[in-house]
Protein backbone atom coordinates (compact mmCIF):
# COMPACT_ATOMS: atom_id res chain seq x y z
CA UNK A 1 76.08 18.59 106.28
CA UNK A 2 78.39 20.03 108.92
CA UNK A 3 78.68 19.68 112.81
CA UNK A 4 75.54 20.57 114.77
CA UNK A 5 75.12 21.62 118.20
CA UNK A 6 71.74 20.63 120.31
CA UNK A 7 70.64 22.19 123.42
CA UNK A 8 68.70 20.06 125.68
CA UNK A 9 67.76 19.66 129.11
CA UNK A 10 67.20 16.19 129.67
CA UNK A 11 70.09 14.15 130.18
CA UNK A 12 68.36 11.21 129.10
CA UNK A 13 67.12 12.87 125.37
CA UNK A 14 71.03 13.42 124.99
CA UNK A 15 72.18 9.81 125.84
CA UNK A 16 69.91 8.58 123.23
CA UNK A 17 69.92 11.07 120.56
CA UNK A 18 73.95 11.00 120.46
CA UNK A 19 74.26 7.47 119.81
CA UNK A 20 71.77 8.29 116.50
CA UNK A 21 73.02 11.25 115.04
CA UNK A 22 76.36 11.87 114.26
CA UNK A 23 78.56 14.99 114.43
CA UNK A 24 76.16 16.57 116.67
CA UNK A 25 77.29 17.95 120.17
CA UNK A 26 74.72 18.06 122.86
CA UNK A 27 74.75 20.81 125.47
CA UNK A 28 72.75 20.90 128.71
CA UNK A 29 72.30 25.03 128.75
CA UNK A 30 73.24 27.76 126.70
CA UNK A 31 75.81 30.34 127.65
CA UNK A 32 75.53 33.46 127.78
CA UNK A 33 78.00 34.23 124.84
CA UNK A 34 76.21 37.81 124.39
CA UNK A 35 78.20 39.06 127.56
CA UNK A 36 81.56 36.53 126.85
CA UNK A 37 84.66 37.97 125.81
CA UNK A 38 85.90 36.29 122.68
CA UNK A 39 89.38 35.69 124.52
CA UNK A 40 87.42 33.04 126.21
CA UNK A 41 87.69 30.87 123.26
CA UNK A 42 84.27 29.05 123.37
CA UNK A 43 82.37 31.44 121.28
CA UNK A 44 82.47 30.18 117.87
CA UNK A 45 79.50 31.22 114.63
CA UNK A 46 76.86 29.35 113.35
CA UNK A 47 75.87 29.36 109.93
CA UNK A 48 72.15 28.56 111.21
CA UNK A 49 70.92 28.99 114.28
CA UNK A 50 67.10 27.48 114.96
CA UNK A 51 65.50 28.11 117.90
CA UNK A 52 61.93 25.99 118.74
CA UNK A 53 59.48 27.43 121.69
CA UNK A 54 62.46 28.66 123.56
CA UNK A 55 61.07 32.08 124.33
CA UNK A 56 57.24 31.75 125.64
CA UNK A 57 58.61 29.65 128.63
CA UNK A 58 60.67 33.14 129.88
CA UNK A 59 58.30 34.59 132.09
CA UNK A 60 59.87 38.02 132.13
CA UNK A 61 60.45 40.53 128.72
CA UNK A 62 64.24 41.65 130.23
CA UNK A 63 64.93 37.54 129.61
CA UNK A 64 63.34 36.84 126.23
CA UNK A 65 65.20 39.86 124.72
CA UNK A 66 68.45 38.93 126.80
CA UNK A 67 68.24 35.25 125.03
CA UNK A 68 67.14 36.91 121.94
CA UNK A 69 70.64 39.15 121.78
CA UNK A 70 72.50 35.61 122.74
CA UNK A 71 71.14 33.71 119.79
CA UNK A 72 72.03 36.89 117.70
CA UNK A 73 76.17 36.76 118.78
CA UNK A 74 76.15 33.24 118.11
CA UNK A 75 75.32 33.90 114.41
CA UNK A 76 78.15 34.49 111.58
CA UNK A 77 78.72 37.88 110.69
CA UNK A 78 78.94 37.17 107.33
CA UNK A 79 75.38 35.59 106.83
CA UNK A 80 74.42 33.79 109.55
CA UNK A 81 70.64 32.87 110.02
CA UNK A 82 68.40 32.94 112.93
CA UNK A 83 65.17 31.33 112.66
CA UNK A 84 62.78 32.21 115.87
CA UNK A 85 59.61 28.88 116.22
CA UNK A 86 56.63 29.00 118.49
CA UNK A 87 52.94 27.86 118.58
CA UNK A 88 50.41 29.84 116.16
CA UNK A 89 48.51 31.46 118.86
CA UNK A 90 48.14 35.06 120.10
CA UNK A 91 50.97 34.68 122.88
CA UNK A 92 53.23 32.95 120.63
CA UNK A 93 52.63 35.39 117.94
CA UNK A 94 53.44 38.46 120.32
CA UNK A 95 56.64 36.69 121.88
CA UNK A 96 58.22 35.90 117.77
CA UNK A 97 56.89 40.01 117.16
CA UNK A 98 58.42 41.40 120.58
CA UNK A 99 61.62 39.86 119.51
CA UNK A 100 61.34 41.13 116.07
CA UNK A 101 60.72 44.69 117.22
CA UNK A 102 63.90 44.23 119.63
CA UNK A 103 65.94 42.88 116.54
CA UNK A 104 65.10 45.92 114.20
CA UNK A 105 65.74 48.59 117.52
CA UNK A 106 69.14 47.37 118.47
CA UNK A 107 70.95 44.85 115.92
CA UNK A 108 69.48 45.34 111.96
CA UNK A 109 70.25 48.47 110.42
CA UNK A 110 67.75 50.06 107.96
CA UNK A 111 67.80 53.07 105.92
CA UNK A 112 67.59 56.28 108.31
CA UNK A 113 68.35 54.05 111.60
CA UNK A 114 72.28 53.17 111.80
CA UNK A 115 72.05 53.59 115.33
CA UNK A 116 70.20 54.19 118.68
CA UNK A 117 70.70 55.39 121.50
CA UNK A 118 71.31 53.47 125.05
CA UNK A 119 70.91 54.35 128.02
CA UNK A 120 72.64 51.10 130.26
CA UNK A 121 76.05 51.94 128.40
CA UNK A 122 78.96 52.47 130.90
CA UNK A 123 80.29 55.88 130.87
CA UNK A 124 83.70 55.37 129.49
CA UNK A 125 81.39 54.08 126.28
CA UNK A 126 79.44 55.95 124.21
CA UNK A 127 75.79 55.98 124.20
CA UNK A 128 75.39 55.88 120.26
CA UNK A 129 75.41 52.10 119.26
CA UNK A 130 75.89 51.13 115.83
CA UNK A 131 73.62 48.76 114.52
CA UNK A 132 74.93 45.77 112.16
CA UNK A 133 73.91 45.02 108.42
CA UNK A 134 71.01 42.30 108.23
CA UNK A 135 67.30 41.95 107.02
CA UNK A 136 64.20 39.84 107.64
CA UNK A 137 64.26 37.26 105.12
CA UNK A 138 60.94 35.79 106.41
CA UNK A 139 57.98 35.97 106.56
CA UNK A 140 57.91 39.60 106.66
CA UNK A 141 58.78 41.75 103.72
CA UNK A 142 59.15 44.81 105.30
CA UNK A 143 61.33 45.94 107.70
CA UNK A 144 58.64 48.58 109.48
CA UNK A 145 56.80 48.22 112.31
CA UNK A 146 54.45 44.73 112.32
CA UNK A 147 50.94 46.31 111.31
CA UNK A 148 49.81 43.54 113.65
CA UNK A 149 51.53 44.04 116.33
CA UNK A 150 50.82 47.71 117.54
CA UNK A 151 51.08 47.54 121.45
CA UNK A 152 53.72 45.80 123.41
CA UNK A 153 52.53 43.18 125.30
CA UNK A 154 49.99 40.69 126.01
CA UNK A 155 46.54 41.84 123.85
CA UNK A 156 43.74 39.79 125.89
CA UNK A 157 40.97 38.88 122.97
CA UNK A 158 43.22 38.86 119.66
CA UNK A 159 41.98 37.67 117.12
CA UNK A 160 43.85 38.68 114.30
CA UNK A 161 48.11 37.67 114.37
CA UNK A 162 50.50 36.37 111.86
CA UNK A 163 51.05 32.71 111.71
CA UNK A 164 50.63 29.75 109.12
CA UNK A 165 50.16 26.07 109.83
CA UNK A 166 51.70 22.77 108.95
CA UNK A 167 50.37 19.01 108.02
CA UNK A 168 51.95 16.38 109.21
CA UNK A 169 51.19 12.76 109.07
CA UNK A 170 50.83 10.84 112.66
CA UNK A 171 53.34 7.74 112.97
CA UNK A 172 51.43 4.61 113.84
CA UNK A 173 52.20 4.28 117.91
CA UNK A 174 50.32 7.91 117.77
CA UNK A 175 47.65 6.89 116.13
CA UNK A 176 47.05 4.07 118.63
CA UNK A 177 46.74 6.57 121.40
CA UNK A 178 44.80 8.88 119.84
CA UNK A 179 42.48 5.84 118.79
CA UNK A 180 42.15 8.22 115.49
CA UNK A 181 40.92 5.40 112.43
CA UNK A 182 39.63 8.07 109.37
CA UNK A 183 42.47 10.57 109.25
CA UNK A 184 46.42 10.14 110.05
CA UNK A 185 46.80 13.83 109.49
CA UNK A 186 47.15 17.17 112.07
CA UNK A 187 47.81 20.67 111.06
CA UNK A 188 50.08 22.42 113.58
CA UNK A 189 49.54 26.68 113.44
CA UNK A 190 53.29 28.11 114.37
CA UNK A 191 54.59 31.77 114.26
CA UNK A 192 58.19 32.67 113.29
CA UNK A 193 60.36 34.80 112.16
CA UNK A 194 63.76 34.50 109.96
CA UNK A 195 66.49 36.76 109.93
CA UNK A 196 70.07 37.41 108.64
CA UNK A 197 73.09 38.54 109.87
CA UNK A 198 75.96 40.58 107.97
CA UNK A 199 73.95 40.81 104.45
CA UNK A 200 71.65 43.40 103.29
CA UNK A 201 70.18 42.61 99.76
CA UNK A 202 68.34 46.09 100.46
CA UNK A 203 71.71 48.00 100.07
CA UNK A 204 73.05 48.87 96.64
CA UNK A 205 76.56 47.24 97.70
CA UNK A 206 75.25 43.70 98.11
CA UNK A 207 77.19 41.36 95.45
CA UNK A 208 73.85 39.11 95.17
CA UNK A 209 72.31 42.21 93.36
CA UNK A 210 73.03 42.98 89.04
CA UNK A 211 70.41 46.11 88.91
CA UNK A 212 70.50 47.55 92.33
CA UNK A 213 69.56 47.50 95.78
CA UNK A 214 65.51 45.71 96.16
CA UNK A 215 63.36 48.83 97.29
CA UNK A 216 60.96 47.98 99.94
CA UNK A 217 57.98 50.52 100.82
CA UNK A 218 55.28 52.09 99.29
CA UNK A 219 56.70 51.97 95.78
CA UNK A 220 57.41 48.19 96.19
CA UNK A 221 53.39 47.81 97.14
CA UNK A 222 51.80 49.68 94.71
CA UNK A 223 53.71 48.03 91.96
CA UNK A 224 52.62 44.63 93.46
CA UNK A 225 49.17 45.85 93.39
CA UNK A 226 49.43 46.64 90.10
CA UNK A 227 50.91 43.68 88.68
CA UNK A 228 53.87 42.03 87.59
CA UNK A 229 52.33 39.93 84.56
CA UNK A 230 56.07 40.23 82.76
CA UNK A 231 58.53 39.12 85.69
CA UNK A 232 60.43 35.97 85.95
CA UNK A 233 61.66 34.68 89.32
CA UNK A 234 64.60 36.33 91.00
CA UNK A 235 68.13 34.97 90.21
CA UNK A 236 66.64 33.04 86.91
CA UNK A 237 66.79 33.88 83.60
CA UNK A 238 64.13 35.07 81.23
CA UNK A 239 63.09 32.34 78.53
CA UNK A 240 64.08 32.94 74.98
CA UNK A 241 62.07 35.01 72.68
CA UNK A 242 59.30 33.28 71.27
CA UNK A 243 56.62 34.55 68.52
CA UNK A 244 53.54 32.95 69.76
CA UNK A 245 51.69 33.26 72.96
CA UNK A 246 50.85 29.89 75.18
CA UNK A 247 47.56 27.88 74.13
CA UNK A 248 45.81 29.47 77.11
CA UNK A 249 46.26 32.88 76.20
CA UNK A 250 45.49 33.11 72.80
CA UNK A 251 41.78 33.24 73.19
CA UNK A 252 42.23 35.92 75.19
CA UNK A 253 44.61 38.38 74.25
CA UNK A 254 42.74 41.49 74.79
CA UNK A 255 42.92 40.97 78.67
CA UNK A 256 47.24 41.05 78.49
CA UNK A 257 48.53 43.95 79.89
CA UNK A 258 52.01 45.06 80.31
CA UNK A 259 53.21 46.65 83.67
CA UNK A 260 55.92 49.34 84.35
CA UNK A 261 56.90 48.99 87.81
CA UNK A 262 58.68 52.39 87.61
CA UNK A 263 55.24 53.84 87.32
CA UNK A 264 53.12 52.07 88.63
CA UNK A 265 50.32 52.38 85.69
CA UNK A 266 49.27 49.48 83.25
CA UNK A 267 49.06 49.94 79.85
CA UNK A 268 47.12 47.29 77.33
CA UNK A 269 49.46 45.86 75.10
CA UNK A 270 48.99 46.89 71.22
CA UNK A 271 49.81 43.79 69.67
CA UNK A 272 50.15 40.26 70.53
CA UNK A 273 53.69 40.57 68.58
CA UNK A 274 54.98 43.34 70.85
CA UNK A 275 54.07 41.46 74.06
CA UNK A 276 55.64 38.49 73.34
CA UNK A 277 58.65 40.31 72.33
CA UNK A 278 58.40 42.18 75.19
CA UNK A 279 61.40 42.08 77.88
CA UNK A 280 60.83 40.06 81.13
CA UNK A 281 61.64 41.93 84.56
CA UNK A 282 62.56 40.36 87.40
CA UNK A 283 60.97 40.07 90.78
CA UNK A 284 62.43 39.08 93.65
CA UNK A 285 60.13 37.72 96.80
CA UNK A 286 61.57 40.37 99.12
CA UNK A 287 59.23 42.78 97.63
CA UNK A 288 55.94 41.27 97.37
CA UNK A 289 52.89 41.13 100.06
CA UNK A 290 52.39 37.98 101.98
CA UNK A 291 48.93 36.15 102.53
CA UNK A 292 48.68 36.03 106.49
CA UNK A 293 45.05 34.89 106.30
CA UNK A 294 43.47 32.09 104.43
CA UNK A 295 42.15 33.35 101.14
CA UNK A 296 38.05 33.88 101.40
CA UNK A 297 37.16 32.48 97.60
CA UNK A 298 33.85 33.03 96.50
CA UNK A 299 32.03 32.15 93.17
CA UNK A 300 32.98 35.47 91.33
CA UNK A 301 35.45 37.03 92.99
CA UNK A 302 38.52 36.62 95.49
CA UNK A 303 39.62 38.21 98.64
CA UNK A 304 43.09 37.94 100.00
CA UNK A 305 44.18 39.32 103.65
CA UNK A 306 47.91 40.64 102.59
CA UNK A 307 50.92 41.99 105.07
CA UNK A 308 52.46 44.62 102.35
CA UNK A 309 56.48 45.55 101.60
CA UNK A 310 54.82 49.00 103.35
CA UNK A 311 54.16 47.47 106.72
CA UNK A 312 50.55 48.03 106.14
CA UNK A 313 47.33 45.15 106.49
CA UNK A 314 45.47 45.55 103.45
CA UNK A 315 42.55 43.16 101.56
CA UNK A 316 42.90 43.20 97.78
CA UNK A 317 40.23 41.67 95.86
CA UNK A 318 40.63 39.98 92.19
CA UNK A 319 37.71 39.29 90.28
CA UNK A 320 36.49 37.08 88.01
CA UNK A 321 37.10 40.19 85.36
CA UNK A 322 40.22 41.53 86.59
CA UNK A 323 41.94 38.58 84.32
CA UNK A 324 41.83 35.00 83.28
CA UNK A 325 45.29 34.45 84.41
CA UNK A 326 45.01 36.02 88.30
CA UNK A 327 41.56 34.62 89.04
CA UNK A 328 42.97 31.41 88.11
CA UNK A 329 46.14 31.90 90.29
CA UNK A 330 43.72 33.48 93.29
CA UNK A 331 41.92 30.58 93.11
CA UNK A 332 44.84 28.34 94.02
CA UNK A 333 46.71 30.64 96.60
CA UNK A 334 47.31 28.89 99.49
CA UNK A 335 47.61 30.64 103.47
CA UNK A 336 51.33 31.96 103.66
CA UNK A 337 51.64 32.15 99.23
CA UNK A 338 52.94 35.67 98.02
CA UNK A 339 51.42 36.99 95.81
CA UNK A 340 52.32 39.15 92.70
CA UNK A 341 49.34 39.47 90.26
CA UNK A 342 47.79 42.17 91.73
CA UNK A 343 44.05 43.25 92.88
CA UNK A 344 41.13 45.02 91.18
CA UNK A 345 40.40 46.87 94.69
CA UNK A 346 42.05 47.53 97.92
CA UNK A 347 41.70 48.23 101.64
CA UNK A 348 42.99 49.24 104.59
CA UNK A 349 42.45 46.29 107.12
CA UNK A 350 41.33 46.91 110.35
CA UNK A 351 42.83 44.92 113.17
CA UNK A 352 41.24 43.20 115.91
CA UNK A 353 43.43 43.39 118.83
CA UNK A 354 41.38 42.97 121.27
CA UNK A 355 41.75 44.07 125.15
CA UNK A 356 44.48 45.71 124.12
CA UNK A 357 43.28 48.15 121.09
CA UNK A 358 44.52 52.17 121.65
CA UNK A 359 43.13 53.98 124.27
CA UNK A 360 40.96 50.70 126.02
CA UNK A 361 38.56 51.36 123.24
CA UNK A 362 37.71 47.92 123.09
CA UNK A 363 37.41 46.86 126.58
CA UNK A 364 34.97 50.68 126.80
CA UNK A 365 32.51 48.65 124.07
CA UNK A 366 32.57 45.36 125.56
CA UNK A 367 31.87 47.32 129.29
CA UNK A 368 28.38 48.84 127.14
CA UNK A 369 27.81 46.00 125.71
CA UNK A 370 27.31 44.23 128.60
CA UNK A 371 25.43 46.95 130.33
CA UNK A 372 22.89 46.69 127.33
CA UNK A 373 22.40 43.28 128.23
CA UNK A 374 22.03 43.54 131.44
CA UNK A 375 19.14 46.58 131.13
């Protein structure tokens, strides 16, 4: 590992922690290197740049976005990532999403927005800004507008926003104060939000890429919804040709279907010959939806909440007789899995913002409601 740099406040964290880690460089406050000249000298990249509940304590928008641009020139043009942490609750979720929106306006360039427009340029500059390459490499796979995140600012009464949780295991002195004797375990909900600078695996020109630039969008969803039974993770190699199908899926071989993502259509396979013959596609993560919700899994059937390559909040359901080999899967998915096996059925989501839902029409029912009651 290479040389670190920590930012911390307390002078007393950094007297400690430097005498336990080594090539790490403590700093009492960040400067503002978005505004520094790079004569100064003290601007240097970062391959990674991680940044833990540093936003929600900035009271004012003008601030969060103003750090958010600083973190973004400290990155490496040539691939540097920024990873954006804060607590798994509505405020936290709409403080990692505000500075995603900001990111996609002004810094990462996506098909049919190169630029924009600004308005606090000097005069002797022009007022077209060129945005940089980059993508979202996490947790989104889109690079649209969050489906979940449709009005900017605080949404009194959300209930529905992207985040994921994490066990950990307590350390005995917590335990003690906790008292806590029948679990050592906590689950922590977070929000975040990974991006990177300089690289574009959408664009055809990217050296990662053999067949092409990755195609987000509609296409990417409906062939994810249909299925990709034949794919084999991205950057590996498909296994060598065998002539025999594994143990658990000879019994049933009249379920196997073969998928042309191209089309988006599924076709059952002829002969168990042809589909083991049958050349492997690969898939790469960047193009499948993302569980945002805990799967619901009921006795027959499965129902998974899923944020789409389209930017769209959609439940797909797989059933017990959609196939042996997806129920199975659904079964197991886990909150935050992707998932690439497809759905029997699928719908449009509806999200519950809360206070803040177009045109007050949520605080208008609540207002009845209550009236109701009161009568």
């Amino acid at each position: 590992m290479g040389k670190a740099v920590v930012l911390t406040g307390s002078s007393a964290l950094r007297h400690r922690a430097s005498a336990l880690l080594e090539n790490t460089t403590f700093v009492p406050r960040l400067p503002d290197y978005a505004h520094a000249s790079d004569e100064a000298g003290s601007k240097r990249p970062f391959d990674i740049v991680i940044a833990p509940h540093t936003l929600w304590p900035l009271q004012d928008d003008y601030r969060r976005k103003l750090q958010v641009q600083n973190y973004w020139s400290l990155l490496a043009p040539s691939g540097g990532v920024l990873i954006l942490l804060e607590k798994g609750n509505p405020r936290g979720f709409e403080v990692v999403a505000g500075a995603r929106k900001m990111l996609l306006e002004n810094h990462i360039a996506s098909p049919g927005s190169s630029s924009y427009e600004s308005e606090l340029q000097s005069p002797n500059l022009s007022r077209v800004v060129k945005k940089e390459p980059g993508m979202i490499i996490a947790p989104c796979t889109n690079h649209a507008s969050c489906p979940l995140y449709k009005s900017d600012g605080i949404s009194k009464g959300r209930k529905d926003f992207c985040h994921f949780d994490q066990r950990f295991v307590r350390p005995p002195y917590l335990q003690n104060i906790l008292g806590a004797k029948s679990s050592n375990h906590d689950d922590v909900p977070f929000s975040y939000i990974a991006v990177q600078r300089g690289q574009d695996l959408r664009s055809s020109g990217s050296e990662e890429l053999e067949s092409g630039a990755i195609i987000q969008g509609n296409a990417a969803t409906d062939a994810a919804f249909a299925g990709y039974d034949n794919a084999v993770p991205f950057g590996t190699s498909p296994p060598p040709t065998q002539n025999h199908l594994p143990n658990e899926l000879e019994p049933d071989n009249t379920d196997l279907t073969s998928i042309d993502p191209e089309h988006d259509n599924m076709a059952p396979s002829s002969t168990v010959q042809d589909q083991s013959t049958a050349p492997l596609a690969q898939i790469s993560p960047l193009v499948l939806p993302r569980l945002i919700v805990p799967p619901l899994k009921r006795k027959g059937h499965i129902i998974l909440d899923l944020c789409t390559p389209s930017g769209t909040f959609e439940r797909w359901t797989v059933p017990r007789s959609y196939g042996k080999q997806a129920f199975r899967d659904a079964r197991k998915s886990s909150w935050g899995d992707l998932w690439a096996l497809g759905g029997k059925t699928r719908l449009a989501r509806n999200v519950k913002m809360g206070l803040g839902d177009e045109d007050g029409e949520g605080k208008v029912k609540r207002r009845e409601k209550g009236r109701k009651t009161k009568r």
